[in-house]
N, C-alpha and C. Protein backbone atom coordinates (compact mmCIF):
# COMPACT_ATOMS: atom_id res chain seq x y z
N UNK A 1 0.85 -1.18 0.00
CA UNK A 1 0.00 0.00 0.00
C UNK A 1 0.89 1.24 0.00
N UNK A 2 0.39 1.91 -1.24
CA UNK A 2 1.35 3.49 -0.79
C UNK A 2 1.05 3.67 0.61
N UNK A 3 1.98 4.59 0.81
CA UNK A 3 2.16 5.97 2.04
C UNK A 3 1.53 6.92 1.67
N UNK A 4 0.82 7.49 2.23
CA UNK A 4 -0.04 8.80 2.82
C UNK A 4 0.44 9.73 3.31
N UNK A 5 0.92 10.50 2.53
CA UNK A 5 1.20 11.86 2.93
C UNK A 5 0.54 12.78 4.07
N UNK A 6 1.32 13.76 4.76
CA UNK A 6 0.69 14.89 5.37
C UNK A 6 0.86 16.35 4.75
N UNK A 7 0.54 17.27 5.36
CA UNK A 7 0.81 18.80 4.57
C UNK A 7 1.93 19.28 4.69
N UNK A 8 2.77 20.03 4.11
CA UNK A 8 3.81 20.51 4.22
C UNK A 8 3.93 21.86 5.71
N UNK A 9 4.60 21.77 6.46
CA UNK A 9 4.63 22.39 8.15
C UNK A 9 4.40 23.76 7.54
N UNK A 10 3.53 24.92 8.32
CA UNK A 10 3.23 25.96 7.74
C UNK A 10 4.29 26.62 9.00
N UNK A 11 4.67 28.03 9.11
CA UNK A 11 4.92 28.99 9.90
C UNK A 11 4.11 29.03 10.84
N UNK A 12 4.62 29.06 12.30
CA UNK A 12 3.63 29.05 13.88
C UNK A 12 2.87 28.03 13.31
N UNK A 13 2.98 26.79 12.97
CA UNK A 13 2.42 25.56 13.36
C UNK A 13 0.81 25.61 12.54
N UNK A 14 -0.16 24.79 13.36
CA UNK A 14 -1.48 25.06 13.28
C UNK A 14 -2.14 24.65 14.05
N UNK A 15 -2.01 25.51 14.93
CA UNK A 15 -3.14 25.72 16.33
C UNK A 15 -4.93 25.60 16.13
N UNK A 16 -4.77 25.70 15.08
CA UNK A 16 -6.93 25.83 14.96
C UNK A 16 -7.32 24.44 14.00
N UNK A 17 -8.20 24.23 14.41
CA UNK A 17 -8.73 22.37 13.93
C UNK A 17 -10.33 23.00 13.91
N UNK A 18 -10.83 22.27 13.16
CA UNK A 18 -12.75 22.27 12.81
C UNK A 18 -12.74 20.75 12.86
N UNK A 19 -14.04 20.86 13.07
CA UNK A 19 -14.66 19.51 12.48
C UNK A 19 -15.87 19.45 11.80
N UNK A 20 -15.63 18.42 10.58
CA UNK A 20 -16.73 18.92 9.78
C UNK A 20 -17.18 17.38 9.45
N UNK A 21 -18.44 17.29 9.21
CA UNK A 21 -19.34 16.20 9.21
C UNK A 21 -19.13 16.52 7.70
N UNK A 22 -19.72 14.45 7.23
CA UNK A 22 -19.76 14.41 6.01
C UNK A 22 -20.92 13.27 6.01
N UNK A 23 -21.63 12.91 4.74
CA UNK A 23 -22.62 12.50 4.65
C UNK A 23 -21.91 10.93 3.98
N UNK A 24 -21.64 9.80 3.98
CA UNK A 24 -21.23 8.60 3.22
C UNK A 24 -20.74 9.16 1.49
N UNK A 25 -21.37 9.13 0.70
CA UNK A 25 -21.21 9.71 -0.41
C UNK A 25 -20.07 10.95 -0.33
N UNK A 26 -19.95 11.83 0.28
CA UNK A 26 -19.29 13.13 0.59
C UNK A 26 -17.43 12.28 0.63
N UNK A 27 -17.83 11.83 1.76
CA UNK A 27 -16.44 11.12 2.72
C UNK A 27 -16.14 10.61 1.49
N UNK A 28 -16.97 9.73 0.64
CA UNK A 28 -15.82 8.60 -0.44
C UNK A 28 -15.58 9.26 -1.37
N UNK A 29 -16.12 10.69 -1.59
CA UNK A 29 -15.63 11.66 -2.71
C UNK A 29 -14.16 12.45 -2.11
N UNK A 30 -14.06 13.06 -0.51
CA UNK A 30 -13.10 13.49 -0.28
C UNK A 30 -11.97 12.56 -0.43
N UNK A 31 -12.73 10.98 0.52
CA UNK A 31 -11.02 10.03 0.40
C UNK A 31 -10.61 9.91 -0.81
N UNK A 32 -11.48 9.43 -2.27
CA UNK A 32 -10.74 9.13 -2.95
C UNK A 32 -10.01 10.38 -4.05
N UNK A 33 -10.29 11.60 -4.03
CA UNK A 33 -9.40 12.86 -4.08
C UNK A 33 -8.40 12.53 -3.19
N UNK A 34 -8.35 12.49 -1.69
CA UNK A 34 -6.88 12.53 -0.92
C UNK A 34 -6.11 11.64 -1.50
N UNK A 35 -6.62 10.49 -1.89
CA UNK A 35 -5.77 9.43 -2.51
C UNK A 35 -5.25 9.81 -3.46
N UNK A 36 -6.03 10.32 -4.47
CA UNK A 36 -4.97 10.52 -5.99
C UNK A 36 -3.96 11.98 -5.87
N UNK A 37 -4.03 12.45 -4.63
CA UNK A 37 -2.68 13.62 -4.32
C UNK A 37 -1.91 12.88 -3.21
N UNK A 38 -2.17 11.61 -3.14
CA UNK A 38 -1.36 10.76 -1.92
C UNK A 38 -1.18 11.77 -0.78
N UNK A 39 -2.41 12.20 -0.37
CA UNK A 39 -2.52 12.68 0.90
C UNK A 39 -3.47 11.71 1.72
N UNK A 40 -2.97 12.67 3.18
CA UNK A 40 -4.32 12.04 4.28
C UNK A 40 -5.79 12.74 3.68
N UNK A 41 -6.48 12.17 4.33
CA UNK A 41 -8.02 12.89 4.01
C UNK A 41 -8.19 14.46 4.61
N UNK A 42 -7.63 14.35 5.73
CA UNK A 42 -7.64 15.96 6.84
C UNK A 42 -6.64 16.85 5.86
N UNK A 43 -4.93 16.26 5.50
CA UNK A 43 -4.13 17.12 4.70
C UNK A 43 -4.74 17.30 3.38
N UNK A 44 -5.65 16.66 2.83
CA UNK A 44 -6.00 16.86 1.76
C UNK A 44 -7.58 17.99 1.97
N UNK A 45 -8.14 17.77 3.23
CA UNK A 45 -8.92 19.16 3.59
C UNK A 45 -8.77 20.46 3.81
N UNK A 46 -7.36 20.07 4.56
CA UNK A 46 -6.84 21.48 4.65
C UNK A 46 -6.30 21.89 3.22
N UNK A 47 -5.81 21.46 2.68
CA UNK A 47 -5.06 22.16 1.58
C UNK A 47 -6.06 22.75 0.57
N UNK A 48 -7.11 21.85 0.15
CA UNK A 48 -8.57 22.38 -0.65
C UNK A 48 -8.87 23.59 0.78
N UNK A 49 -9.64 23.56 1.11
CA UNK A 49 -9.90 24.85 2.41
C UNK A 49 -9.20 25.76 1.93
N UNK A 50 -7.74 25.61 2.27
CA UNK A 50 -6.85 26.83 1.85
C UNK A 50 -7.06 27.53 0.54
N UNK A 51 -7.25 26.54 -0.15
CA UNK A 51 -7.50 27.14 -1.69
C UNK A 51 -8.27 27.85 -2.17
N UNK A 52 -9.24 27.21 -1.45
CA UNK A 52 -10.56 28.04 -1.90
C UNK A 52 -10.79 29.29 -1.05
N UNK A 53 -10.32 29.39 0.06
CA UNK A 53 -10.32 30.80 0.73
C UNK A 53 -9.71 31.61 0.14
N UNK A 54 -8.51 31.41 -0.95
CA UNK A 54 -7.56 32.40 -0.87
C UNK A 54 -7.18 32.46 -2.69
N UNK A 55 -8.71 31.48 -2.93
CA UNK A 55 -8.57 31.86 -4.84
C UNK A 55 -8.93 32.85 -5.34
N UNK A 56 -8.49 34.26 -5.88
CA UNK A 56 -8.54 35.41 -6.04
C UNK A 56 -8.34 36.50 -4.75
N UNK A 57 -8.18 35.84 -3.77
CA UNK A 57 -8.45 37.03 -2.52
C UNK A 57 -7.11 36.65 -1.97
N UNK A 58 -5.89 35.62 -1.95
CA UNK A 58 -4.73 35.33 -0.97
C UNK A 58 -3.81 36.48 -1.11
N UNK A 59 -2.93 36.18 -0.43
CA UNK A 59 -1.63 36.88 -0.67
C UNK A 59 -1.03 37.45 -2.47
N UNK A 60 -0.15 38.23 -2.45
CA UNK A 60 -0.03 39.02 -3.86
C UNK A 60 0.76 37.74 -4.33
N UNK A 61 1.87 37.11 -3.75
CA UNK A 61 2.59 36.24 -4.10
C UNK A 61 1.78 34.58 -4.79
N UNK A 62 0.45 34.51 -4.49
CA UNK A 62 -0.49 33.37 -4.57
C UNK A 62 -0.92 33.94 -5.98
N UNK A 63 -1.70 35.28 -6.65
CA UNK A 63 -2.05 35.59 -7.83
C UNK A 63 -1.47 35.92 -9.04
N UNK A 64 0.15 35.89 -8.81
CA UNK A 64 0.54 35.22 -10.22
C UNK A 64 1.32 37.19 -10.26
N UNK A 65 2.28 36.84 -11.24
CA UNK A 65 3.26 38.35 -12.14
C UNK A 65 2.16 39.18 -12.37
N UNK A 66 0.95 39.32 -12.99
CA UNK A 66 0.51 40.42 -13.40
C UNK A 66 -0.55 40.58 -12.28
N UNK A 67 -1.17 40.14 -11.20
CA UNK A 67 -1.45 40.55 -10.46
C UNK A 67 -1.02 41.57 -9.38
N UNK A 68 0.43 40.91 -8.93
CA UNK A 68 0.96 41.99 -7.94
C UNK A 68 1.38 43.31 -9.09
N UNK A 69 1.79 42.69 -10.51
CA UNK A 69 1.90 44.19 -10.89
C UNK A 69 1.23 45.26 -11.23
N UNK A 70 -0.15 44.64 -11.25
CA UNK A 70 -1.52 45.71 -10.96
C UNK A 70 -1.51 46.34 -9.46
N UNK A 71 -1.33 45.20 -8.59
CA UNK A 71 -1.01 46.17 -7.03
C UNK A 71 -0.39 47.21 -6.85
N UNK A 72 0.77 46.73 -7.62
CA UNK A 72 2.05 48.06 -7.52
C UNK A 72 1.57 49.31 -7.92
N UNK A 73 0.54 48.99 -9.42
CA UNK A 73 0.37 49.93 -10.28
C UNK A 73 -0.73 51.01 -9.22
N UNK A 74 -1.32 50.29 -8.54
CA UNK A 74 -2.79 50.68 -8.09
C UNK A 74 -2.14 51.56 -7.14
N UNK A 75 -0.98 51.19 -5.89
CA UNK A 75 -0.38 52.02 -4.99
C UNK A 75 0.52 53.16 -5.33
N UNK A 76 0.49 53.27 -6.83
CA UNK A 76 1.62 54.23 -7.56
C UNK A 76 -0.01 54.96 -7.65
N UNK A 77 -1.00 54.98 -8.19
CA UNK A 77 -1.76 55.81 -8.61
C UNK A 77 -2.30 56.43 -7.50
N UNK A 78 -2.50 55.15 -6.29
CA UNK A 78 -3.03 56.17 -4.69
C UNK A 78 -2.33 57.60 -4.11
N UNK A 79 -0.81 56.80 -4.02
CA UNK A 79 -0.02 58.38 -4.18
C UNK A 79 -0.46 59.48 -4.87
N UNK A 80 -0.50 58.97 -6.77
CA UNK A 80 -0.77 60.31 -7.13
C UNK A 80 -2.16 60.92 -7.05
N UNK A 81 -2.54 60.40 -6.46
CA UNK A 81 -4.38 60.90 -6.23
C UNK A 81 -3.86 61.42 -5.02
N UNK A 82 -2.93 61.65 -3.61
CA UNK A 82 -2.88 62.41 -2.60
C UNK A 82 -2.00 63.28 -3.29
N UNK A 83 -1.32 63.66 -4.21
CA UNK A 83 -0.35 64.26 -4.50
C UNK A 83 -1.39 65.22 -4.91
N UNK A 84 -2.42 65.21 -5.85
CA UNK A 84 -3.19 65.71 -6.45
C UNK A 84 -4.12 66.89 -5.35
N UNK A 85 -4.19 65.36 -4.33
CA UNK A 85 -5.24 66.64 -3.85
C UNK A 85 -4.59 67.55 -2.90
N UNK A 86 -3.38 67.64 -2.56
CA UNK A 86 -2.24 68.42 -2.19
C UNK A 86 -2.13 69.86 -2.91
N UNK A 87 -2.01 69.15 -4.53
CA UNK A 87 -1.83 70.37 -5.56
C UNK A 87 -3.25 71.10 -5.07
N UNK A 88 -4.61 70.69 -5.33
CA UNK A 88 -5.75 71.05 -5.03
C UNK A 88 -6.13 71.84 -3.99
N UNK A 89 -5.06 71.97 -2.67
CA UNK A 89 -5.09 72.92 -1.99
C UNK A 89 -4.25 74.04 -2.32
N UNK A 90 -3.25 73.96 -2.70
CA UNK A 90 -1.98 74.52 -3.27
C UNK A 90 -2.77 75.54 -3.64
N UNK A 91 -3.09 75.17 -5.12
CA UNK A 91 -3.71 76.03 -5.51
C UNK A 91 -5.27 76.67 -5.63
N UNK A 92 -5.89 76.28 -4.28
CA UNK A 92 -6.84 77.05 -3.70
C UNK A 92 -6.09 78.30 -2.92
N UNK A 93 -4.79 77.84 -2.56
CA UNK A 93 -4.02 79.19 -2.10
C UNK A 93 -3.82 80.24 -2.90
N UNK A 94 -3.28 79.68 -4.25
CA UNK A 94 -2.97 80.63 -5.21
C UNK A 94 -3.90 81.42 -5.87
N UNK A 95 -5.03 80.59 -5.91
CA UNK A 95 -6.57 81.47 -6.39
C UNK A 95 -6.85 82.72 -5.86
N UNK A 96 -6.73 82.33 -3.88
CA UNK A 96 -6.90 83.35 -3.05
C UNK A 96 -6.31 84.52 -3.26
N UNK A 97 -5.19 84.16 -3.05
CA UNK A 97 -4.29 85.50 -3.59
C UNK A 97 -3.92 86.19 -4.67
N UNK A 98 -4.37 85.23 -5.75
CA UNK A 98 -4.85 86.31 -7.43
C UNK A 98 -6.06 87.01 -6.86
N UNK A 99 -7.03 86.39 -6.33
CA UNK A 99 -8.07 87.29 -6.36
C UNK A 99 -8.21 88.44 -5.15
N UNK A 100 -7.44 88.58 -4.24
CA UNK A 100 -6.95 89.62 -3.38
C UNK A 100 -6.37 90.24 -4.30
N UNK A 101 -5.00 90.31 -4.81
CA UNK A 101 -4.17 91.40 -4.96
C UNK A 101 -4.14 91.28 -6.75
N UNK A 102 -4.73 90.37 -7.57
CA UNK A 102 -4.73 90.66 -8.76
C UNK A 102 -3.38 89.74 -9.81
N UNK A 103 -2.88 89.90 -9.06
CA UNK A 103 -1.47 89.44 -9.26
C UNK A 103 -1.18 87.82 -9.41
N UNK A 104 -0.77 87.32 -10.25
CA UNK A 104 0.07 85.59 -10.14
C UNK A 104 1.35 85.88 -9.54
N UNK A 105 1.11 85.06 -8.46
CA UNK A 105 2.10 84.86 -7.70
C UNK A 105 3.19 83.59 -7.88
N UNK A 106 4.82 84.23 -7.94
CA UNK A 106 5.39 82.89 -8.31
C UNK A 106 4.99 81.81 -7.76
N UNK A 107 4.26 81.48 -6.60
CA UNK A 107 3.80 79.95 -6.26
C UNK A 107 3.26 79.54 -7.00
N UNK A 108 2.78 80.40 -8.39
CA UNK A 108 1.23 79.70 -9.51
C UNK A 108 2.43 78.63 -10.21
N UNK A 109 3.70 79.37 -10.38
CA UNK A 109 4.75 78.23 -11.39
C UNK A 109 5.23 76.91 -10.25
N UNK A 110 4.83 76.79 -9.30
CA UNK A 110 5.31 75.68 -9.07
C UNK A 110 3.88 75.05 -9.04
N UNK A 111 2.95 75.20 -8.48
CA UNK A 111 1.93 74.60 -8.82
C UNK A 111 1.77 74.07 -9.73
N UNK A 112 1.69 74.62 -11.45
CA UNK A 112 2.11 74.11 -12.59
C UNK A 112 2.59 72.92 -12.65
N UNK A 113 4.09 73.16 -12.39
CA UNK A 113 5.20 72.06 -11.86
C UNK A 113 5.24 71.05 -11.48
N UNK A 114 3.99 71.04 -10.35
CA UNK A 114 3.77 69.68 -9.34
C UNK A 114 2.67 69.10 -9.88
N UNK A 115 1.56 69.83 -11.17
CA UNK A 115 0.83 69.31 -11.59
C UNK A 115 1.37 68.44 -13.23
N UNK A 116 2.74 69.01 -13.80
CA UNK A 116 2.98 68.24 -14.62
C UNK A 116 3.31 66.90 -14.17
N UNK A 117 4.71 67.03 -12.69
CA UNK A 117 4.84 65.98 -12.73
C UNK A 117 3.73 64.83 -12.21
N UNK A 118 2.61 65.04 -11.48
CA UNK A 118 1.96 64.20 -11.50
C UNK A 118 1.04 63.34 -12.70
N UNK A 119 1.05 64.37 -13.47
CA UNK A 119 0.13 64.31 -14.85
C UNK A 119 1.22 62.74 -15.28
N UNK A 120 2.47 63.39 -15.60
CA UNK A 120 3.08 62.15 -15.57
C UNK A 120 3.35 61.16 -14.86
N UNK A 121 3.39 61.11 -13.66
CA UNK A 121 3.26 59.69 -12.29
C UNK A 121 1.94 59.17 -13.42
N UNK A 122 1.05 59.76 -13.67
CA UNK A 122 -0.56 58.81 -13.72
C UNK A 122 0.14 58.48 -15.39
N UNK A 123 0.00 59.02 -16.19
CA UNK A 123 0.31 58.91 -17.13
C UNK A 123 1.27 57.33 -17.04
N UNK A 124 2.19 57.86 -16.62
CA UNK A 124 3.35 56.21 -16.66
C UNK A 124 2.70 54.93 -15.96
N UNK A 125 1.84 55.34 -14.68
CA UNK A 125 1.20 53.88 -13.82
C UNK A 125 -0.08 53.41 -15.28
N UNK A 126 -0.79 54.43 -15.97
CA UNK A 126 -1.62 53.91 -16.81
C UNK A 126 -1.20 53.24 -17.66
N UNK A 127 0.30 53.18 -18.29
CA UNK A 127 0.70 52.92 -19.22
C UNK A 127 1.02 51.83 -18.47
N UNK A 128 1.31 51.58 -17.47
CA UNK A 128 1.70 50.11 -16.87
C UNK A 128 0.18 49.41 -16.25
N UNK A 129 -0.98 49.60 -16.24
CA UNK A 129 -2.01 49.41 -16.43
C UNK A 129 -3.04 48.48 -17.86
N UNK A 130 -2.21 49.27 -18.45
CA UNK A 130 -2.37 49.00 -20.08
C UNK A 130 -1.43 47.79 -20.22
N UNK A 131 -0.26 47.78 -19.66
CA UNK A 131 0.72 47.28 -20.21
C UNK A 131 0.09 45.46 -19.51
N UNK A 132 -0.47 45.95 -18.45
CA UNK A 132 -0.64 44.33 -17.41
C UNK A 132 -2.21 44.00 -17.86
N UNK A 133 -2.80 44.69 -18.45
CA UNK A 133 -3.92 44.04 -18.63
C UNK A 133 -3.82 43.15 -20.24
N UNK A 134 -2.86 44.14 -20.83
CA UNK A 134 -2.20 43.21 -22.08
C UNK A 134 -2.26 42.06 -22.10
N UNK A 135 -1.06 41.90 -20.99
CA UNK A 135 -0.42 40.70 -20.51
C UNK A 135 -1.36 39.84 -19.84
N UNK A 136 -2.26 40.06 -19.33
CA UNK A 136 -2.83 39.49 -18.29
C UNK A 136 -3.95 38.89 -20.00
N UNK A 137 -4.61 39.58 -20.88
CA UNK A 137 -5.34 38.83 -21.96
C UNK A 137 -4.35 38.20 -22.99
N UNK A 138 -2.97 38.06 -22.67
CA UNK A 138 -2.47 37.18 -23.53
C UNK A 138 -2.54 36.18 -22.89
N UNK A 139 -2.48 36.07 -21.24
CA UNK A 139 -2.14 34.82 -21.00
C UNK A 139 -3.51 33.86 -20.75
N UNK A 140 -4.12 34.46 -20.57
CA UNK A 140 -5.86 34.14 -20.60
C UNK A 140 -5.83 33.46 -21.97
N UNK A 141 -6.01 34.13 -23.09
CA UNK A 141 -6.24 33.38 -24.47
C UNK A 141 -5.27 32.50 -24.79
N UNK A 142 -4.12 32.24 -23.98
CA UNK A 142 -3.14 30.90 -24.32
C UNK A 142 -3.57 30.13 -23.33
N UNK A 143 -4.14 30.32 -21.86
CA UNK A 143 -4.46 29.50 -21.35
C UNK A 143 -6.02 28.93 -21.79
N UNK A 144 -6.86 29.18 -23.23
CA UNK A 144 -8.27 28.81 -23.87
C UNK A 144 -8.08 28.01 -24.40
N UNK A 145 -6.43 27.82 -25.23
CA UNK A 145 -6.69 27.23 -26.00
C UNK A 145 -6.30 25.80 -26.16
């Protein structure tokens, strides 16, 4: 008779256990899955469990290259959305004071300034946006076919 595997040891152990009822039919569907991954029936619960908790929702490292590089992309654009609304006070300052004294005040050119370079922060994360959703429908239509 083969050997029966267990799960591979996770980090801090595993302190938490369930128990879950199965109906006859159920049980001979789980054992004979544990069998064809030469696991136990429990290592072969936990590992499905795991899976399914954490299919689309796990860790960045679990959803694959173009996932975390949408993350990245998404935390490059959060910045420039506070950067933005930074400028957005900025130049509620500068408004103020054209419309007091008439005058553009050199702060209007840096305002400018901080609005090009953000124009470009978004500009470059979109283009890496573009670039991963590319990627992400090439690998989709090679994985159709």
């Amino acid at each position: 008779m083969a050997r029966v595997g267990n799960r591979s040891p996770a980090d801090g152990g595993r302190p938490h256990s369930v128990v879950v009822t199965f109906s006859d039919m159920e049980m001979a569907q789980v054992a004979a899955a544990a069998a064809r991954e030469g696991l136990t029936r429990t290592s072969w619960l936990g590992d499905a469990g795991v899976a399914a908790a954490t299919s689309g929702r796990g860790p960045a490292s679990s959803w694959g290259e173009v996932m975390q590089q949408l993350m990245g992309l998404r935390a490059e654009l959060m910045d420039a959305r506070r950067l933005a609304r930074n400028i957005g006070g900025n130049l509620n300052d500068v408004a103020r004071a054209v419309n007091a004294s008439g005058d553009v005040p050199v702060a209007a050119r840096r305002v400018l300034e901080l609005v090009e370079r953000v124009v470009k922060r978004l500009d470059s994360a979109v283009a890496g946006v573009d670039e991963a959703t590319a990627s992400a429908r090439r690998e989709r239509l090679r994985g159709s076919s």
